[in-house]
Protein backbone atom coordinates (compact mmCIF):
# COMPACT_ATOMS: atom_id res chain seq x y z
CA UNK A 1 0.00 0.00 0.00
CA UNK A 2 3.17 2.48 0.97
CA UNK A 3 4.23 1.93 -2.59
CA UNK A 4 0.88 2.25 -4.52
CA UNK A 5 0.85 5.74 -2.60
CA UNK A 6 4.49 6.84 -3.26
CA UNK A 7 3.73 5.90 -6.68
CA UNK A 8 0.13 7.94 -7.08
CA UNK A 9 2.25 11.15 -5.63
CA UNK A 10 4.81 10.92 -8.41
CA UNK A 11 2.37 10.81 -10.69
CA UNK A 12 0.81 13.49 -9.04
CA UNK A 13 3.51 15.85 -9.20
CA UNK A 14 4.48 15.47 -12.96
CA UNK A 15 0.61 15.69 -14.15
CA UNK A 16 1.15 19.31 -11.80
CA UNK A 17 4.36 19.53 -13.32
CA UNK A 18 3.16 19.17 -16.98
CA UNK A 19 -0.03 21.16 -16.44
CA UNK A 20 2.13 23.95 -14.86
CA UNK A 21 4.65 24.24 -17.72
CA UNK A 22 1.52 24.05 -20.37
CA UNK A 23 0.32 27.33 -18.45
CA UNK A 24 -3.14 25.56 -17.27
CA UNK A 25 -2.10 26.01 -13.62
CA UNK A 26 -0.92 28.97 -11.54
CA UNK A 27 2.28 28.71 -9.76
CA UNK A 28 1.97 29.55 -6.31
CA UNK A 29 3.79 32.38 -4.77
CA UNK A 30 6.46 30.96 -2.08
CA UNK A 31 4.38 31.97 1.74
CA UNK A 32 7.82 33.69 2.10
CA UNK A 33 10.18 35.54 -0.16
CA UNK A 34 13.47 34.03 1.08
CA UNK A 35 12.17 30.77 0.33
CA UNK A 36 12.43 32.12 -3.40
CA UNK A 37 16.03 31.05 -5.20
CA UNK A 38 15.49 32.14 -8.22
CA UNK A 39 15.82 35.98 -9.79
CA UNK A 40 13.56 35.84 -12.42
CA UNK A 41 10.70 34.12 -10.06
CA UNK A 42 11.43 36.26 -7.31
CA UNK A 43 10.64 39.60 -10.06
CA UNK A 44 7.64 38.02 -11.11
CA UNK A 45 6.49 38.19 -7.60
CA UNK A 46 7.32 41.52 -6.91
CA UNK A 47 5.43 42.67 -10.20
CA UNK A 48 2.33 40.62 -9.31
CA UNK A 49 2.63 42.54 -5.42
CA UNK A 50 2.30 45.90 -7.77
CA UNK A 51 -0.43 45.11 -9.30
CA UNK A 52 -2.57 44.21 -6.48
CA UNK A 53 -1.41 47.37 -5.11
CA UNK A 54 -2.37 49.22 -8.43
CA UNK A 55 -5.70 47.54 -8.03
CA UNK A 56 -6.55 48.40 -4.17
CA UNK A 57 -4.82 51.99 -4.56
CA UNK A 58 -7.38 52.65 -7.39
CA UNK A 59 -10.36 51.46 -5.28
CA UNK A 60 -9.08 53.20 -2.29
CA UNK A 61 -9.58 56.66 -3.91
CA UNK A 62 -13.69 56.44 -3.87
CA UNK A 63 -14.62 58.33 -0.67
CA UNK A 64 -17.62 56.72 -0.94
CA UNK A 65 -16.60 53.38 -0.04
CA UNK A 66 -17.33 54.31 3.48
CA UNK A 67 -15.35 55.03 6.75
CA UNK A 68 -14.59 50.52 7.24
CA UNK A 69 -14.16 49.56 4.21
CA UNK A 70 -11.34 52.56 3.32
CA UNK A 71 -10.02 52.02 6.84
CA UNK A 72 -9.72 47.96 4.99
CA UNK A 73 -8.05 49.01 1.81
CA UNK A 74 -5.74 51.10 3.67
CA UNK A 75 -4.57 47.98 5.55
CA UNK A 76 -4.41 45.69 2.67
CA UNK A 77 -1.99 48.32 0.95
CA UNK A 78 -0.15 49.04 3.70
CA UNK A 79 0.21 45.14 4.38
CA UNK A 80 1.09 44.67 0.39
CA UNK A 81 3.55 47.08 0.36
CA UNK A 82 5.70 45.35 3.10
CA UNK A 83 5.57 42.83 1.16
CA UNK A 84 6.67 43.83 -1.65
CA UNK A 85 9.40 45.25 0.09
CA UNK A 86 10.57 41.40 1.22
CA UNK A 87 10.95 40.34 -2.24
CA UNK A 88 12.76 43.63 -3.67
CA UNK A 89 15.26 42.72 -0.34
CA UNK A 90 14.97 38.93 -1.83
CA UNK A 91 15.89 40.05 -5.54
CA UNK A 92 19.00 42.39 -4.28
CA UNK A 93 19.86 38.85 -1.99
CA UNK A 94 19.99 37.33 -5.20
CA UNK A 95 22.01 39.63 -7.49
CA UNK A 96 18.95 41.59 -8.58
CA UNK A 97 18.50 45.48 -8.96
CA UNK A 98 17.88 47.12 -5.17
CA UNK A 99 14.73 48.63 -5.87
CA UNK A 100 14.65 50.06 -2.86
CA UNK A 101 16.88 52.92 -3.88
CA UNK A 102 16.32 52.88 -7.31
CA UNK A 103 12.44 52.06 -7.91
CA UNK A 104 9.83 54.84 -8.12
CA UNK A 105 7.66 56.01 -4.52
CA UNK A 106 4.78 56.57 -3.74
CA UNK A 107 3.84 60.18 -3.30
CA UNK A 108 0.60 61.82 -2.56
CA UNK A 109 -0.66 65.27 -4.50
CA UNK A 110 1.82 67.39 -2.88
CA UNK A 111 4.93 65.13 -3.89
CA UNK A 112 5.36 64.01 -0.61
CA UNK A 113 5.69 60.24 0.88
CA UNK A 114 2.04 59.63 2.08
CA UNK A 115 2.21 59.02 5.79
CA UNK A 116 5.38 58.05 8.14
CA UNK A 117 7.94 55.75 6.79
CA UNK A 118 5.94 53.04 8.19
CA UNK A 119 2.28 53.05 7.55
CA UNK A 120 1.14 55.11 5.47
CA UNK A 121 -2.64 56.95 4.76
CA UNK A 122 -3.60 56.54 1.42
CA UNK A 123 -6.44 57.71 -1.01
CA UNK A 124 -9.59 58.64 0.62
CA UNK A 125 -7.81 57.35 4.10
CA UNK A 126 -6.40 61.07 4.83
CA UNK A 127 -9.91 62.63 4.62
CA UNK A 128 -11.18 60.28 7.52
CA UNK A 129 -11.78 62.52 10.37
CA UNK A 130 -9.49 60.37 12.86
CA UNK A 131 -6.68 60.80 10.15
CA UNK A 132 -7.11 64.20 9.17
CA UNK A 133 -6.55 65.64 13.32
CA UNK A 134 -3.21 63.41 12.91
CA UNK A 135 -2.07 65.92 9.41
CA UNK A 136 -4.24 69.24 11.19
CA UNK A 137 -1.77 69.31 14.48
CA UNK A 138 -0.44 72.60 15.37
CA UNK A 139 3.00 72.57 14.76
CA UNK A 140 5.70 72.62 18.30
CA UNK A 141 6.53 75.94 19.16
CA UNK A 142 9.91 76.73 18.30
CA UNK A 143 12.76 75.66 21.23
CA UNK A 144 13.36 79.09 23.56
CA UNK A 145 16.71 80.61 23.70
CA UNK A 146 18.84 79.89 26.49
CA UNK A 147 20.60 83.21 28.41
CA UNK A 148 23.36 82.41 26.69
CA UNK A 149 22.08 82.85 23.55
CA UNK A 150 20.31 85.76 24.20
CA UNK A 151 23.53 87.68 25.42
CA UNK A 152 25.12 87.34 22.00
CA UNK A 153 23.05 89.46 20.54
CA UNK A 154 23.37 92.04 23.39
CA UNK A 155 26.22 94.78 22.24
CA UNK A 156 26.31 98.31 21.88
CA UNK A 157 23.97 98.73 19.21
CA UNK A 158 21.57 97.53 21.78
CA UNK A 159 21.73 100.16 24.14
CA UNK A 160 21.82 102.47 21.64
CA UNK A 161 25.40 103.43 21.72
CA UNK A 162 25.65 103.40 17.47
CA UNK A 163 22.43 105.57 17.31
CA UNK A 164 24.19 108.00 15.12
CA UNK A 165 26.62 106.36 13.08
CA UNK A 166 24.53 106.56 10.40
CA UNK A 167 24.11 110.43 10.36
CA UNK A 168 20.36 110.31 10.09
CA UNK A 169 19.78 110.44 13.57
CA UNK A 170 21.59 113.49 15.06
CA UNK A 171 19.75 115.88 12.05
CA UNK A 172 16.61 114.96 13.09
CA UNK A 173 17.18 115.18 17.09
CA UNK A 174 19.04 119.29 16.45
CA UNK A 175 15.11 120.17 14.41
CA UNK A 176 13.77 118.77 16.79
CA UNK A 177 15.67 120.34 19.56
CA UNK A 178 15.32 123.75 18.16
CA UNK A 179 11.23 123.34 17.48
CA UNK A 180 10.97 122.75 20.75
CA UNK A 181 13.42 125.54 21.93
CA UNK A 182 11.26 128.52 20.12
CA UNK A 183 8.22 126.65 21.49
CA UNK A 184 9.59 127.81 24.35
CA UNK A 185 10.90 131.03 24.14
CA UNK A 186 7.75 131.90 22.10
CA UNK A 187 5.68 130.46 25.28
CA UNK A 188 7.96 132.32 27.69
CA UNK A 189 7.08 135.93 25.90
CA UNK A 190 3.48 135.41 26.08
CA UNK A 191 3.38 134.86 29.25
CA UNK A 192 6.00 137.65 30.29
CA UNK A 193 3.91 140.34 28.37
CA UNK A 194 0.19 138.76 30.02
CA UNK A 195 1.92 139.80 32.94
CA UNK A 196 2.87 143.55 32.69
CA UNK A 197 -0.19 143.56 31.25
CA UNK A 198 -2.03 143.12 34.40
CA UNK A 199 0.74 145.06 36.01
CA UNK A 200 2.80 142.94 37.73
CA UNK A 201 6.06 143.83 38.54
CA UNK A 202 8.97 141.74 36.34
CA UNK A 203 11.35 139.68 39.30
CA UNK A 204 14.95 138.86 38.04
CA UNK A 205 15.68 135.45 39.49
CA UNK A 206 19.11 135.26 41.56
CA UNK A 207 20.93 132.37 40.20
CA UNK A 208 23.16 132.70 43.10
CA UNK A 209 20.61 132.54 45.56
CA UNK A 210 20.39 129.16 48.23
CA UNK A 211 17.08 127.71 48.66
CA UNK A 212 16.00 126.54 52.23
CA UNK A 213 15.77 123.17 50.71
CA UNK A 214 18.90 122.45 49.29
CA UNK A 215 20.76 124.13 52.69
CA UNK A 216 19.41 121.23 54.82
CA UNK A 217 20.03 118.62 52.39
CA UNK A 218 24.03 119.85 52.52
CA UNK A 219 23.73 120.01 56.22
């Protein structure tokens, strides 16, 4: 009986054989890329992984799909493209081309990498409202200065010492310094002439003279 069943598996496996060389039978794709050992096998994979990602990134772009069933698609992608990424890392292993620096990405409408460099939101996915708060965060505030970096902007510009180096300054501060002086003296007169006016006697002010005030704060 042991042999009648060794026998019916070897004829088993060249009727697979024969049907699978005639074309009438899919291969199946190793569970795991490094159990590929062949190049040209291990492309074929890759290029069939593309195409199911073609397919689901297609489907993933109708917002109408629903919250789930985007949410799904997302997944699948996500789970496709890490696998896709075993067999590029299998075709390098085996003297291939390393896609993985030289293939094309995936970018969104802005030319960016959709996502993290792990999962990534694709499609419809990024106008889900739980992914859309993770892209509409308010940026960190920038890092403060420490004291030290403050001071080295501190010189003598700062307080003003290089006010008029550039000879715009000083001009301006002698107008304004004699506008204000015949403001003055103008302001002075009036009220000098109001006052002989009403008859009052004009005092001349002794510059020499010590107030009570100032004679106690010497003492």
């Amino acid at each position: 009986m042991a042999r009648n069943a060794e026998k019916a598996m070897t004829t088993l496996a060249r009727f697979q054989q024969a049907q699978l060389e005639e074309g009438k039978v899919k291969e199946r794709r190793p569970f795991l890329a490094p159990e590929c050992n062949e190049l040209p096998k291990a492309e074929k994979w890759r290029r069939q992984k593309i195409g199911e990602i073609s397919k689901k990134g297609a489907q993933i772009q109708n917002a109408g799909l629903g919250e789930f069933r985007i949410q799904d698609l997302n997944d699948e992608i996500n789970k496709l493209l890490r696998e896709k990424g075993h067999w590029e890392y299998r075709i390098k292993e085996l003297g291939g081309p390393d896609y993985a620096r030289i293939g094309l990405k995936m970018l969104d409408n802005e030319g960016k990498e959709p996502g993290n460099r792990g999962y990534k939101y694709l499609g419809a996915t990024k106008e889900l409202p739980r992914v859309r708060e993770l892209f509409e965060k308010e940026p960190l505030p920038p890092p403060q200065k420490t004291r030290a970096e403050l001071m080295k902007d501190i010189d003598a510009e700062y307080y003003g010492y290089r006010d008029e180096d550039d000879g715009i300054l000083e001009p301006q501060e002698q107008e304004h310094e004699k506008k204000v002086t015949a403001e003055a003296m103008e302001k002075w007169k009036m009220e000098r002439q109001a006052r002989l006016a009403r008859g009052e006697q004009e005092k001349e002010e002794n510059i020499y003279a010590v107030h009570k005030e100032e004679s106690d704060e010497e003492g």
